[in-house]
C-alpha atoms as a PDB file:
ATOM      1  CA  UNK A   1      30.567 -23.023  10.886  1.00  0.00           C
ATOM      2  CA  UNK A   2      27.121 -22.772  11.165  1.00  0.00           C
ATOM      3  CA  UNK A   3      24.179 -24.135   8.919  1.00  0.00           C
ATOM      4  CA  UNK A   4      20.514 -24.408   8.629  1.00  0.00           C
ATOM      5  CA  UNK A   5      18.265 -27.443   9.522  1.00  0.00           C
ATOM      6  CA  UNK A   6      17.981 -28.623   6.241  1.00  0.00           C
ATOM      7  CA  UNK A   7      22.203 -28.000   5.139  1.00  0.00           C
ATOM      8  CA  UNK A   8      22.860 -29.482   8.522  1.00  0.00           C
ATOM      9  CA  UNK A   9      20.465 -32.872   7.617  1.00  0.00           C
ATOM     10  CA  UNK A  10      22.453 -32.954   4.551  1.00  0.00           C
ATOM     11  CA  UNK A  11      25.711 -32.472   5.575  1.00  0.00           C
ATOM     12  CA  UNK A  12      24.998 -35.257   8.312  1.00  0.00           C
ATOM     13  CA  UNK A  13      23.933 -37.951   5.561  1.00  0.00           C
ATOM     14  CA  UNK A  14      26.501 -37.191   3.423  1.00  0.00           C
ATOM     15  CA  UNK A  15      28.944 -38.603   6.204  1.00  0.00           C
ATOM     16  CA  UNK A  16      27.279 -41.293   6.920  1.00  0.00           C
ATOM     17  CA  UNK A  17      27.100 -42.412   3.561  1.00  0.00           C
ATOM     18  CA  UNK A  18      31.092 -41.516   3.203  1.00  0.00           C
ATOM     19  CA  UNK A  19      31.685 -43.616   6.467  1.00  0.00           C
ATOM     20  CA  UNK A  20      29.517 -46.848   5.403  1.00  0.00           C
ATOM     21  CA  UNK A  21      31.115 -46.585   1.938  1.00  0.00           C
ATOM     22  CA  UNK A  22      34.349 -46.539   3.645  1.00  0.00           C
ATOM     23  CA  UNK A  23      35.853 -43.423   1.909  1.00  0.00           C
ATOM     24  CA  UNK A  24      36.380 -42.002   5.926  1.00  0.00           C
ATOM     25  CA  UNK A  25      37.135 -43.499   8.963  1.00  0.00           C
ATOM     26  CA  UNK A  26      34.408 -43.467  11.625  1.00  0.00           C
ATOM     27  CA  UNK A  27      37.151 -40.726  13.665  1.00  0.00           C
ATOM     28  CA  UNK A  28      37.169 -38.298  10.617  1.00  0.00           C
ATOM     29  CA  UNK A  29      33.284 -38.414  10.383  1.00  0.00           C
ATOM     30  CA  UNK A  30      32.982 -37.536  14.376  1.00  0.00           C
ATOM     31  CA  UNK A  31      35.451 -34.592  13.503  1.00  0.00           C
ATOM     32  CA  UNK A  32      33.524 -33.616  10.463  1.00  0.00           C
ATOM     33  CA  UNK A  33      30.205 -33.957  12.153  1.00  0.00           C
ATOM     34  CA  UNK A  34      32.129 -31.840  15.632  1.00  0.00           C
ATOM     35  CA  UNK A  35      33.153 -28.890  12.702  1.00  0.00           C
ATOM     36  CA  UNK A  36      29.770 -27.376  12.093  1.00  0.00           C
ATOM     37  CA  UNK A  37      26.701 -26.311  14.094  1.00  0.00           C
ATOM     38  CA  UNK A  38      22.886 -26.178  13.140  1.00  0.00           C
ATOM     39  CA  UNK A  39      21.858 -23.004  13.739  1.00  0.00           C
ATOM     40  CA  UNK A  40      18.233 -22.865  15.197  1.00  0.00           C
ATOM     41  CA  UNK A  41      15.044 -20.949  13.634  1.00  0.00           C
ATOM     42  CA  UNK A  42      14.613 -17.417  15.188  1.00  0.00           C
ATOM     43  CA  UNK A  43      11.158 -17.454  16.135  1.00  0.00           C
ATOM     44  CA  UNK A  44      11.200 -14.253  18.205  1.00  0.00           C
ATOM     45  CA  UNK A  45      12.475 -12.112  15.198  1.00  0.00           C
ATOM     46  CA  UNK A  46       9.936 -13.778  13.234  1.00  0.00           C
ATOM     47  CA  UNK A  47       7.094 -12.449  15.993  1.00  0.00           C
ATOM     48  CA  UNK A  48       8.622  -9.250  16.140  1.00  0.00           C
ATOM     49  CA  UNK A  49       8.575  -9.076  12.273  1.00  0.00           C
ATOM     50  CA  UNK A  50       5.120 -10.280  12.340  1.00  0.00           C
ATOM     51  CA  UNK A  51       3.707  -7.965  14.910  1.00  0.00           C
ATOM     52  CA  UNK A  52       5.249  -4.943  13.036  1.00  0.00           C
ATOM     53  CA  UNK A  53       3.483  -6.125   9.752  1.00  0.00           C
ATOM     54  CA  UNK A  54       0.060  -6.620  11.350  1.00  0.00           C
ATOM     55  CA  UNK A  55      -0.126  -3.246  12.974  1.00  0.00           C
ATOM     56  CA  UNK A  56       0.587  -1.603   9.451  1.00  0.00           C
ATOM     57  CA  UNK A  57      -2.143  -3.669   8.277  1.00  0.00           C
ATOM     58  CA  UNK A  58      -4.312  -2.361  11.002  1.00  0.00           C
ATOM     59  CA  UNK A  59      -3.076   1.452   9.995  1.00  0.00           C
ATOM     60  CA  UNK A  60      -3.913   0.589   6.628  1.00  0.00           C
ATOM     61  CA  UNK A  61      -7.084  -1.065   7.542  1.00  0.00           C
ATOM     62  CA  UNK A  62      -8.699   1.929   9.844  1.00  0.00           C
ATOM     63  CA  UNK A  63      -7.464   4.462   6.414  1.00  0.00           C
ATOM     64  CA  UNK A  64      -9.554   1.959   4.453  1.00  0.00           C
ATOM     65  CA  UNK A  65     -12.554   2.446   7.203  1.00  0.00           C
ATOM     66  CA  UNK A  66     -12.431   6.152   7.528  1.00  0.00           C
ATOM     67  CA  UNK A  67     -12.490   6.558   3.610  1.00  0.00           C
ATOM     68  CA  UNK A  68     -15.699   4.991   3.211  1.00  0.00           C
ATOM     69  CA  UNK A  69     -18.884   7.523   4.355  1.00  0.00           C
ATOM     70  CA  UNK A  70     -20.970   5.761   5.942  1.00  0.00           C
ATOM     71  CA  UNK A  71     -18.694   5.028   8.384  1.00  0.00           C
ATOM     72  CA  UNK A  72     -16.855   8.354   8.717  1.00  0.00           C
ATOM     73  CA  UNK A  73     -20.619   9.474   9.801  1.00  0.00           C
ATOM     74  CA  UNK A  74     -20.831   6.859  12.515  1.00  0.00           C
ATOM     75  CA  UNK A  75     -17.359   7.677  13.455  1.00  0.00           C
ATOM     76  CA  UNK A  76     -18.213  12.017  13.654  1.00  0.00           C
ATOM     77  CA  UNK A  77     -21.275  10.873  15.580  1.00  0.00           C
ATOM     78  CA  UNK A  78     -19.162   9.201  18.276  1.00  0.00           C
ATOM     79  CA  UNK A  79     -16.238  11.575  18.126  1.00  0.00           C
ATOM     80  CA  UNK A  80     -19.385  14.592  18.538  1.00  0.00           C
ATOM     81  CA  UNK A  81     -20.575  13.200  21.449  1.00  0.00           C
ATOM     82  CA  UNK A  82     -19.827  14.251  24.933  1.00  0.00           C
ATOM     83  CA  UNK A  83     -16.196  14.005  26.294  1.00  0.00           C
ATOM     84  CA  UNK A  84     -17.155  12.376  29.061  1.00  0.00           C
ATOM     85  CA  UNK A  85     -19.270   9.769  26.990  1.00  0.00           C
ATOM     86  CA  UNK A  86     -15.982   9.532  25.486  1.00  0.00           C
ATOM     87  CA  UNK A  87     -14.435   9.119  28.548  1.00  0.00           C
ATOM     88  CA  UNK A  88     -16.218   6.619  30.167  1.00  0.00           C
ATOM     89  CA  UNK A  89     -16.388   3.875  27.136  1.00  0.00           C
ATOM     90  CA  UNK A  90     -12.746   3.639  26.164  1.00  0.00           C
ATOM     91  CA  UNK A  91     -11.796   4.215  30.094  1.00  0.00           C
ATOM     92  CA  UNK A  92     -14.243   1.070  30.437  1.00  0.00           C
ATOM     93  CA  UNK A  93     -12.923  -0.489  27.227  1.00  0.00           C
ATOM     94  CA  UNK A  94      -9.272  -0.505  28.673  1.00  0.00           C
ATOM     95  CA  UNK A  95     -10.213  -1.369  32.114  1.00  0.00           C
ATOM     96  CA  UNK A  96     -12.382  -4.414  30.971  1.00  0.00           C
ATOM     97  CA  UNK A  97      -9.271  -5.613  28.920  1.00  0.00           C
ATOM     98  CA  UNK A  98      -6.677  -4.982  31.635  1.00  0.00           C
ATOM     99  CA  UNK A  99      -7.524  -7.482  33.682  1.00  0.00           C
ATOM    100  CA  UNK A 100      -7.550 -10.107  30.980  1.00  0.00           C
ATOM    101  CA  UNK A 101      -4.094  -9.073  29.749  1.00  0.00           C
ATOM    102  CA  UNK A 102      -2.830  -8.952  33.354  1.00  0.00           C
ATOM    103  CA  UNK A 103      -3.867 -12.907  33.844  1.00  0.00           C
ATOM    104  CA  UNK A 104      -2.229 -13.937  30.344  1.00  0.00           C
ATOM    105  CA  UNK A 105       0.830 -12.415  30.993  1.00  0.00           C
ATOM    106  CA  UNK A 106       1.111 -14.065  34.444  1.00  0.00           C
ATOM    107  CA  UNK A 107       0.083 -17.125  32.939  1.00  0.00           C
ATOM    108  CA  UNK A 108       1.509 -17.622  30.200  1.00  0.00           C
ATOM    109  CA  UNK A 109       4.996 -15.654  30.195  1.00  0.00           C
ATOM    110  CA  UNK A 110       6.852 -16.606  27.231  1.00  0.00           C
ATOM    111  CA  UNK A 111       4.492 -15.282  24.611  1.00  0.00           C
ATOM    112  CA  UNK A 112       6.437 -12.046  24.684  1.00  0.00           C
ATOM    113  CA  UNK A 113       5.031 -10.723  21.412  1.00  0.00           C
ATOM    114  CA  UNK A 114       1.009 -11.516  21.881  1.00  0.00           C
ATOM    115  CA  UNK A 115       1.400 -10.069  25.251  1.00  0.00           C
ATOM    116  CA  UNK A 116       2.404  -6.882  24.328  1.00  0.00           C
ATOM    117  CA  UNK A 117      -0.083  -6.342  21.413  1.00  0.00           C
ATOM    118  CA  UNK A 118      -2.494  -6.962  24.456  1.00  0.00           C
ATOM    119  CA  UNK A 119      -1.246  -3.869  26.417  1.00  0.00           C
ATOM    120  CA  UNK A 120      -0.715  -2.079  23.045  1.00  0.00           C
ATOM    121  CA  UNK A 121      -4.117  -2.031  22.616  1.00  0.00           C
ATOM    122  CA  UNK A 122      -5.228  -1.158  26.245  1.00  0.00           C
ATOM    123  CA  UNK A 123      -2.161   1.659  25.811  1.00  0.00           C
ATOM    124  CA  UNK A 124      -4.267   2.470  22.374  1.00  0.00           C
ATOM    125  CA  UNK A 125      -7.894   2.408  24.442  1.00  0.00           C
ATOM    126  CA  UNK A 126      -6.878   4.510  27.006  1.00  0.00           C
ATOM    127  CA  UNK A 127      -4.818   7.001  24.876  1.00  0.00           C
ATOM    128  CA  UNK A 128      -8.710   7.731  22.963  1.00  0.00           C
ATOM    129  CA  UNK A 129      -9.744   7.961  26.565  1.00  0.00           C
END
């Protein structure tokens, strides 16, 4: 059987106090306490979860941007310009974050999650590109 941290802490006290009290023998609590398993946290579906719900809040976020006009302006004014304006600055914008992303993920190899949302967003800056 398998139980959370705080089930598990329980569970483990409750023997103990049944084996000082005397109302088990100290071989039935090491088969009791053998009988179940704490089951550990699952950080990376956490992350995963996490990640998910912060890129819908950036969706929702750039709706909220583009529905205000001053900023839709700025926006056409950039989008109006010349493609190879365009280009250039999110060619430049991925290529100055590449390198940064590249280092942390050599570095530091188990964050899986924040690693990826790096080279999302270099995927994202180039794709405007």
């Amino acid at each position: 059987m398998y139980f959370n941290k705080k089930q598990g802490q329980f569970l483990n006290a409750t023997i103990d106090i049944w084996e000082f009290n005397g109302t088990i023998s100290n071989e039935t609590a090491d088969t009791l306490k053998k009988s179940y398993s704490i089951r550990p946290f699952d950080w990376k579906k956490l992350a995963k979860y996490s990640f998910w719900i912060a890129l819908i809040c950036g969706i929702i976020s750039f709706g909220a941007i583009i529905a205000d006009n001053i900023l839709i302006d700025l926006i056409k004014k950039l989008f109006t310009s010349s493609n190879i304006g365009l280009c250039v600055t999110f060619s430049a914008l991925a290529a100055a974050s590449y390198y940064p992303g590249l280092r942390r993920w050599q570095n530091k190899p188990e964050n899986v999650v924040s690693n990826e949302a790096i080279f999302f967003l270099i995927l994202a800056a180039s794709f405007f590109g």
